[in-house]
Protein backbone atom coordinates (compact mmCIF):
# COMPACT_ATOMS: atom_id res chain seq x y z
CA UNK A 1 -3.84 10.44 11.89
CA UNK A 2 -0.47 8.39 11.25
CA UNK A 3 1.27 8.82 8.22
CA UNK A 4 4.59 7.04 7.09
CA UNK A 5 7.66 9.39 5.80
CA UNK A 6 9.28 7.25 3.04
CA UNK A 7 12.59 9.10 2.53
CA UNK A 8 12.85 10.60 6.36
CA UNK A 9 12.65 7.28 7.86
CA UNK A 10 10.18 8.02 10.25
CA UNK A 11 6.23 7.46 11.22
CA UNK A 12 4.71 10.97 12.26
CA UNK A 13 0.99 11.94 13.82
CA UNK A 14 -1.01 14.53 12.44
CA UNK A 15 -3.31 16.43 14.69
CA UNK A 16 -6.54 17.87 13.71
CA UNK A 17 -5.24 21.14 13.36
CA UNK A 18 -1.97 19.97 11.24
CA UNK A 19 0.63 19.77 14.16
CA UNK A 20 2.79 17.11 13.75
CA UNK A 21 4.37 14.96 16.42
CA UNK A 22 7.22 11.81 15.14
CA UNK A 23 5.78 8.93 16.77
CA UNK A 24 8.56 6.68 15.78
CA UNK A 25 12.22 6.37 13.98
CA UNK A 26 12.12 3.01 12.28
CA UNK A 27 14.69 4.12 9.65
CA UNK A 28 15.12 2.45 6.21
CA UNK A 29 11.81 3.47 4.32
CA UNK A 30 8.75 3.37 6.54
CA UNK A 31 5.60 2.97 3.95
CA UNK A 32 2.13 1.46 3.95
CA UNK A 33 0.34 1.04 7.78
CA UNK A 34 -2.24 -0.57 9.44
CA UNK A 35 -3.44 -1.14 12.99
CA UNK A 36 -3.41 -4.59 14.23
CA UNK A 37 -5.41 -6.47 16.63
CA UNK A 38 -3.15 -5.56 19.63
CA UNK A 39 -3.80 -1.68 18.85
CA UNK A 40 -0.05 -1.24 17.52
CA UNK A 41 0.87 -0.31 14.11
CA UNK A 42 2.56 -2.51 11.51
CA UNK A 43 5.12 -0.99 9.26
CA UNK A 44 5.82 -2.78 6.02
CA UNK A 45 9.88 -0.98 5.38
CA UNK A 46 11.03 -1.52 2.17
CA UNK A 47 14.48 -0.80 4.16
CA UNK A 48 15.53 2.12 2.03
CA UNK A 49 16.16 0.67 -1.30
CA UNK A 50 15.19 4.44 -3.46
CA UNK A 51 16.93 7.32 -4.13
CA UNK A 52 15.14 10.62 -4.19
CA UNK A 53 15.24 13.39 -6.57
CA UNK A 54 14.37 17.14 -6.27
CA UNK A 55 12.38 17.48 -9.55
CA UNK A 56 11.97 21.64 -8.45
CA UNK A 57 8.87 21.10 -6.76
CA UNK A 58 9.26 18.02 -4.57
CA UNK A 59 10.78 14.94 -4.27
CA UNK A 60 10.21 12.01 -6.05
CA UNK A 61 11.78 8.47 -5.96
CA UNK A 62 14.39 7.77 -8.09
CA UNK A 63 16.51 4.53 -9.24
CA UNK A 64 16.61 2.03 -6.47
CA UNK A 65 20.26 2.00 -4.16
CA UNK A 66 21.97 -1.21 -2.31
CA UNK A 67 24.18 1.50 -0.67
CA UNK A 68 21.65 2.79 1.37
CA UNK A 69 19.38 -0.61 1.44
CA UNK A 70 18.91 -2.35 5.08
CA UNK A 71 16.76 -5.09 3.91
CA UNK A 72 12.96 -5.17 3.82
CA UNK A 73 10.90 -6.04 6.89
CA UNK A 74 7.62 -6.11 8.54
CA UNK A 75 7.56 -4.17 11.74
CA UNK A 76 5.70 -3.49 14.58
CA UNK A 77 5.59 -0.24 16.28
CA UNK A 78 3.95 0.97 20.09
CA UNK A 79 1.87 3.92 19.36
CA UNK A 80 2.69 5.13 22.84
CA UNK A 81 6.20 5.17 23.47
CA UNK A 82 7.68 4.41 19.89
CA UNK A 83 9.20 1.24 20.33
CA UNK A 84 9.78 -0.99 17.22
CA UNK A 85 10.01 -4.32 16.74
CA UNK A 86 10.94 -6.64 13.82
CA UNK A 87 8.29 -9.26 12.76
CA UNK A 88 9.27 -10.56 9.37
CA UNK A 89 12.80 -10.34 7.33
CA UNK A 90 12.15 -13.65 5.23
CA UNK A 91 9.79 -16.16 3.99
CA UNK A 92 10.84 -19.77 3.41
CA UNK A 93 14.60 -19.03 3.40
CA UNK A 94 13.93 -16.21 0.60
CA UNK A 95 14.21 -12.73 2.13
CA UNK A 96 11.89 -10.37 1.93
CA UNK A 97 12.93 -6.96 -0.56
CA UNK A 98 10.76 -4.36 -0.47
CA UNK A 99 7.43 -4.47 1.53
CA UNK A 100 5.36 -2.32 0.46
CA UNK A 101 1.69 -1.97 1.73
CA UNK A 102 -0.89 -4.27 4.04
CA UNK A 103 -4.22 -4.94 4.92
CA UNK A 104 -5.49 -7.11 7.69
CA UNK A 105 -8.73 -9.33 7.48
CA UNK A 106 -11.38 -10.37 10.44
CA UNK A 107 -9.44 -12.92 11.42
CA UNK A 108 -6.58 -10.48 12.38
CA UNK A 109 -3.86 -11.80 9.71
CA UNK A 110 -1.83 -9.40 7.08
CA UNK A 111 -1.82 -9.12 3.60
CA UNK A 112 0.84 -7.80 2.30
CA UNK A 113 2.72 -6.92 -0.94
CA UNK A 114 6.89 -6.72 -1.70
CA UNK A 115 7.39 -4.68 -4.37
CA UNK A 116 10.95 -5.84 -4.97
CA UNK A 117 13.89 -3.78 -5.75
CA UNK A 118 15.72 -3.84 -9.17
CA UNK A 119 19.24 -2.92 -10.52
CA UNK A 120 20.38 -1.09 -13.71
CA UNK A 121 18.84 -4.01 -15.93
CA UNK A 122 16.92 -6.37 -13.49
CA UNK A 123 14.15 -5.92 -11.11
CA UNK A 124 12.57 -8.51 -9.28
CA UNK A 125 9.85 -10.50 -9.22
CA UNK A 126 7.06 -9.46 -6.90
CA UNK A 127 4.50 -11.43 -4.38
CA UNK A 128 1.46 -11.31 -2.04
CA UNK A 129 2.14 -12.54 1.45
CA UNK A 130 -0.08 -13.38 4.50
CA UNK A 131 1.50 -13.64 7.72
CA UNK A 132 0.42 -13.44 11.51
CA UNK A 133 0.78 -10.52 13.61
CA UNK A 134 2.64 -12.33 16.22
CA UNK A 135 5.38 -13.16 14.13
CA UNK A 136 4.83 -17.13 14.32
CA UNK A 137 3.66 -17.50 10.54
CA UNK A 138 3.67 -16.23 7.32
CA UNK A 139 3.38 -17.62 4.04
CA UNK A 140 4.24 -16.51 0.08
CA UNK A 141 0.20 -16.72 -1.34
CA UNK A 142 0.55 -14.84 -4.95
CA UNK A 143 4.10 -14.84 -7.38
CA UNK A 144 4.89 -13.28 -9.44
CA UNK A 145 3.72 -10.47 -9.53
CA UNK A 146 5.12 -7.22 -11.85
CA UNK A 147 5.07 -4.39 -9.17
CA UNK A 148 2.38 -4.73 -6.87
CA UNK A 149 2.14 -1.76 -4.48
CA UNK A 150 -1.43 -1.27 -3.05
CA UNK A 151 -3.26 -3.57 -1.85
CA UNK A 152 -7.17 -4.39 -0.08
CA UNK A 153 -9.89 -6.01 0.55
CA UNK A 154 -13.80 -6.15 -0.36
CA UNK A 155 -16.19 -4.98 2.31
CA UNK A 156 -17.27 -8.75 3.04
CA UNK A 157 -13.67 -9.37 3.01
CA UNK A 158 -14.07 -12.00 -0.13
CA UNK A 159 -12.04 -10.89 -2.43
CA UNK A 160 -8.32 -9.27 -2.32
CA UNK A 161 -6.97 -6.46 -4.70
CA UNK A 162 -3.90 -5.21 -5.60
CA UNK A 163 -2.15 -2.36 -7.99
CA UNK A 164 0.29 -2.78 -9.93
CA UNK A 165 2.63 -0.03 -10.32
CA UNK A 166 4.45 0.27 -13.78
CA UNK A 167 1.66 -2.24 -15.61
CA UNK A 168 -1.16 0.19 -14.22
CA UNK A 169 -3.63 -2.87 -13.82
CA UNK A 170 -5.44 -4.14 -10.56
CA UNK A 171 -6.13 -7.60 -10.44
CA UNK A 172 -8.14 -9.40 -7.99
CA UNK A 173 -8.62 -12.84 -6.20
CA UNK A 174 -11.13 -15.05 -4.27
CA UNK A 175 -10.45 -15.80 -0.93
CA UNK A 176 -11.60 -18.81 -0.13
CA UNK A 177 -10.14 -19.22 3.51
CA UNK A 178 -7.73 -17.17 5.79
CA UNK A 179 -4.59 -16.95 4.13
CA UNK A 180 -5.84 -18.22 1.01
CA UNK A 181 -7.35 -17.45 -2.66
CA UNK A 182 -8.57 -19.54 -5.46
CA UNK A 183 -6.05 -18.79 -8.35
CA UNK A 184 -7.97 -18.74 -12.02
CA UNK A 185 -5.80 -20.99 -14.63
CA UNK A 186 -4.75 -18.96 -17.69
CA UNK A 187 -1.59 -17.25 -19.42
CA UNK A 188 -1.35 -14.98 -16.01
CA UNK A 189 1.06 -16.85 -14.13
CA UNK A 190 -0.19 -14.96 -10.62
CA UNK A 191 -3.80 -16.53 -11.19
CA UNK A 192 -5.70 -13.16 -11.19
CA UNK A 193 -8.78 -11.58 -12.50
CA UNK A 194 -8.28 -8.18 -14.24
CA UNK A 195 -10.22 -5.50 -12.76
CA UNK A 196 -9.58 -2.71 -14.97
CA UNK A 197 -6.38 -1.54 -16.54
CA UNK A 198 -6.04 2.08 -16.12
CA UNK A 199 -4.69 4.57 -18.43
CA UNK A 200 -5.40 5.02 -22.01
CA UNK A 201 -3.86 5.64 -25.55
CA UNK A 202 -0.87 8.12 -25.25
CA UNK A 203 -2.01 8.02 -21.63
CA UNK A 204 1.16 6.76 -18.91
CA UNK A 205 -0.29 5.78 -15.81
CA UNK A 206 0.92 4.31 -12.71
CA UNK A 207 -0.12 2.92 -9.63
CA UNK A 208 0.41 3.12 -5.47
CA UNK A 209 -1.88 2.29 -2.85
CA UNK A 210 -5.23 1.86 -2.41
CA UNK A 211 -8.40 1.46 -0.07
CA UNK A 212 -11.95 0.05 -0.74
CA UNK A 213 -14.67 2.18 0.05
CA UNK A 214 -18.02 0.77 1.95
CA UNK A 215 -19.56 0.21 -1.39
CA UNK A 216 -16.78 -1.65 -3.10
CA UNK A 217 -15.13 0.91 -5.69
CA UNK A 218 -11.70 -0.06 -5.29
CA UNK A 219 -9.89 4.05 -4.95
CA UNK A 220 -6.35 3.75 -6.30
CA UNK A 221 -3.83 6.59 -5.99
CA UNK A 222 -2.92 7.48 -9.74
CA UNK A 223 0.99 8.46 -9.99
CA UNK A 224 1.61 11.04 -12.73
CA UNK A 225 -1.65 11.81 -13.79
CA UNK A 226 -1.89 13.38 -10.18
CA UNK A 227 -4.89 11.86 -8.59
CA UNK A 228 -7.50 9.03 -6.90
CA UNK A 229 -8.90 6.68 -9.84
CA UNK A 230 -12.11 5.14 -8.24
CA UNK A 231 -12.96 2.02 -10.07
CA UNK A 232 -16.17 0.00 -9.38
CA UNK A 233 -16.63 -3.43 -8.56
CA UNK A 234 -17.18 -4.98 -11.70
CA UNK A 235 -15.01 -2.83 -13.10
CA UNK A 236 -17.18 -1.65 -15.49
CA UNK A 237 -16.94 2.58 -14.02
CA UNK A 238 -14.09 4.75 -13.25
CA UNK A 239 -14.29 7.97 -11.44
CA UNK A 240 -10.94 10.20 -11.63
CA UNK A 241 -10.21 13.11 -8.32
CA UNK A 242 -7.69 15.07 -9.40
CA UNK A 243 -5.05 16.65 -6.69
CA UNK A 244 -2.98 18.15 -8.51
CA UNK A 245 0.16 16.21 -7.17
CA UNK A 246 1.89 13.97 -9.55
CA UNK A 247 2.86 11.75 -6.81
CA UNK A 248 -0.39 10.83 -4.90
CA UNK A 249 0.49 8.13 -3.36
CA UNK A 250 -2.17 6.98 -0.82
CA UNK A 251 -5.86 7.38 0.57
CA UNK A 252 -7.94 6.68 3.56
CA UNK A 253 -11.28 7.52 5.13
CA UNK A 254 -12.22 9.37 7.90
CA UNK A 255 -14.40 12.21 9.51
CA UNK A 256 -17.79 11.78 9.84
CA UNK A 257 -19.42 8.78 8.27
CA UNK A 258 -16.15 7.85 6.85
CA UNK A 259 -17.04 10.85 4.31
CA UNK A 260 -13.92 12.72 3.90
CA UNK A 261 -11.08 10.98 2.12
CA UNK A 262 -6.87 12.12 3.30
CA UNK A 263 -5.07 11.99 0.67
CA UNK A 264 -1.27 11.85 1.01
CA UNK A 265 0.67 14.08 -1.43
CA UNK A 266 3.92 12.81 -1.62
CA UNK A 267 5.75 14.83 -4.02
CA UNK A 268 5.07 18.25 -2.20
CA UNK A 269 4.94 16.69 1.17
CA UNK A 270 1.37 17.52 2.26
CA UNK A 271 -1.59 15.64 3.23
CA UNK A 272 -4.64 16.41 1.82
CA UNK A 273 -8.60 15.96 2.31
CA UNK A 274 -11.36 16.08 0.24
CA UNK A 275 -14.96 15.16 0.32
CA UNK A 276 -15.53 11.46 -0.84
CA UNK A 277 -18.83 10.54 -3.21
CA UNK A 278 -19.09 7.84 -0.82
CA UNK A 279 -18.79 6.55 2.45
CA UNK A 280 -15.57 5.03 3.35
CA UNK A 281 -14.40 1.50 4.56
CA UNK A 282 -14.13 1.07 8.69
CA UNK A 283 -10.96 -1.01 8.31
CA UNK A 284 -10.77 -4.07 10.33
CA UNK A 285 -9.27 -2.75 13.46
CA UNK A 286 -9.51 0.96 12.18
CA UNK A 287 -10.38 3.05 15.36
C-alpha cells in the first residue's frame, strides 16, 4: 500500500507486515493518490501551504503559510525508481492552490479538487477540475466551491461526490459525459445536489477524503469526531466507525473481497484497518 506524508513531503509503501519503504520525495505537501492508466501514481501537492502543530498527541495542521508554500501541482510519480514529474501548475492562466484529492473515471481522466489556501482574513474560493493524465488538457468543471477535500465517484461512474471540509456537507453531480456534469439551477452557485450534511446540533464536524464502496454508500473520513461516516446513496442512512483519531483523514479498500477498509490516522501517524460492512470499490485502475 502507498500512502502520502502531508507534512514530511514524501510518498512511502507499506508492506504487509508494516515495513515501510519512501518510494518518492516530491516535497511541498504530497496528499490524495491514485493510479493512472500508465500504472504510475498521481500526486495532487497542495505545495506546502499548512503549518503543523504538536497538539501533545500528534500533529495536526495548523494556519496555512506562503513562507513555506511552493505552489500547488498535479504530479506524476514512477512507482519503480521514484521519479516525479509535473503535470499541472495552472488552469486557464489561473494557478492552481492547493490540490487536494483525485479520482479517475473509465475513460482514464482525473477528477480532482483544490482546496485553496487562505490568509489571516481570506481564503479562497475552491473548484472541481478534470484534466488528462498526459498533461495535454485540463479544464475548471465546478466553482466555487467552500472547501472541497474528498472526492469520488458512483460504482457506474454516473455521478461525482465531493466533501466539503469546514461546511461538513457532500454534494453531488450528474455526469453526463467525460469531463462533464449537469449543474442543477438554484441559490447554490456550484450547481450541486446535497447528499447529506453531517453533524448535528452542538455537534462540529468536518470533512477529508472519501471513497465509494461497491454498493454506493459514499464513506467520508470525519475530522474531530474521530472516524468514517458512511452515508448511503440517497442519503437517507448514515453509519458512523469510530477510530479513535481526531484526524482521520482517509480510507480505502482492500484484502479479500475488498472487505477490509485502511484507514489513515493522521494525527498519530498510523494506518489503520478494520473490517468493512461491505465490500469495497475496485477503483478504476486499482490493482
Amino acid at each position: 500500500m502507498v500512502v502520502a506524508e502531508v507534512a514530511a513531503g514524501r510518498i512511502s509503501r507499506v508492506a504487509p507486515d508494516s515495513a515501510t519503504s519512501v518510494v518518492a520525495k516530491p516535497g511541498g505537501g504530497p496528499n490524495g493518490l491514485a493510479l493512472g492508466p500508465d500504472g504510475k501514481l498521481y500526486v495532487c501537492n497542495n505545495g506546502g501551504c499548512f503549518t503543523w502543530i504538536d497538539h501533545g498527541a500528534g500533529l495536526i495542521p495548523g494556519p496555512h503559510d506562503s513562507k513555506g508554500y511552493t505552489g500547488g501541482r498535479i504530479e506524476r510519480v514512477d512507482l519503480d525508481t521514484g521519479a516525479t514529474e509535473v503535470l499541472y501548475t495552472e488552469c486557464g492562466g489561473r494557478p492552481l492552490r492547493a490540490p487536494n484529492d483525485l479520482v479517475f473515471d473509465a475513460d482514464g481522466g482525473m477528477w480532482f479538487t483544490d482546496f485553496g489556501i487562505g490568509t489571516e482574513r481570506q481564503h479562497d474560493r475552491g473548484a472541481i477540475y478534470y484534466a488528462t493524465a498526459d498533461g495535454s488538457d485540463i479544464r475548471e468543471v465546478i466553482f466555487p466551491l467552500d472547501s472541497p477535500n474528498g472526492i469520488s465517484l458512483s460504482p457506474d461512474g454516473k455521478r461525482l461526490y465531493t466533501a466539503e471540509t469546514y461546511t461538513g456537507r457532500v454534494f453531488w453531480w450528474d455526469v453526463t459525459d467525460s469531463g462533464a456534469v449537469a449543474l442543477v439551477p438554484g441559490l447554490l452557485p456550484h450547481g450541486g445536489t446535497l447528499l447529506r450534511g453531517l453533524g448535528g446540533e452542538r455537534t462540529v464536524t468536518a470533512l477529508d477524503s472519501m471513497a465509494v464502496d461497491g454498493e454506493g454508500w459514499v464513506c467520508v473520513a470525519t475530522l474531530l469526531a474521530g472516524g468514517i461516516t458512511a452515508v448511503s446513496p440517497d442519503g437517507e442512512e448514515t453509519e458512523f466507525h469510530h477510530t479513535g483519531d481526531l484526524m482521520t483523514t482517509n480510507i480505502c479498500f482492500g484484502g479479500e473481497g475488498l472487505t477490509t477498509a485502511y484507514v489513515s490516522l493522521s494525527s498519530s501517524g498510523q494506518l489503520a484497518a478494520m473490517p468493512w460492512p461491505r465490500p469495497g470499490l475496485k477503483l478504476a485502475f486499482g490493482r
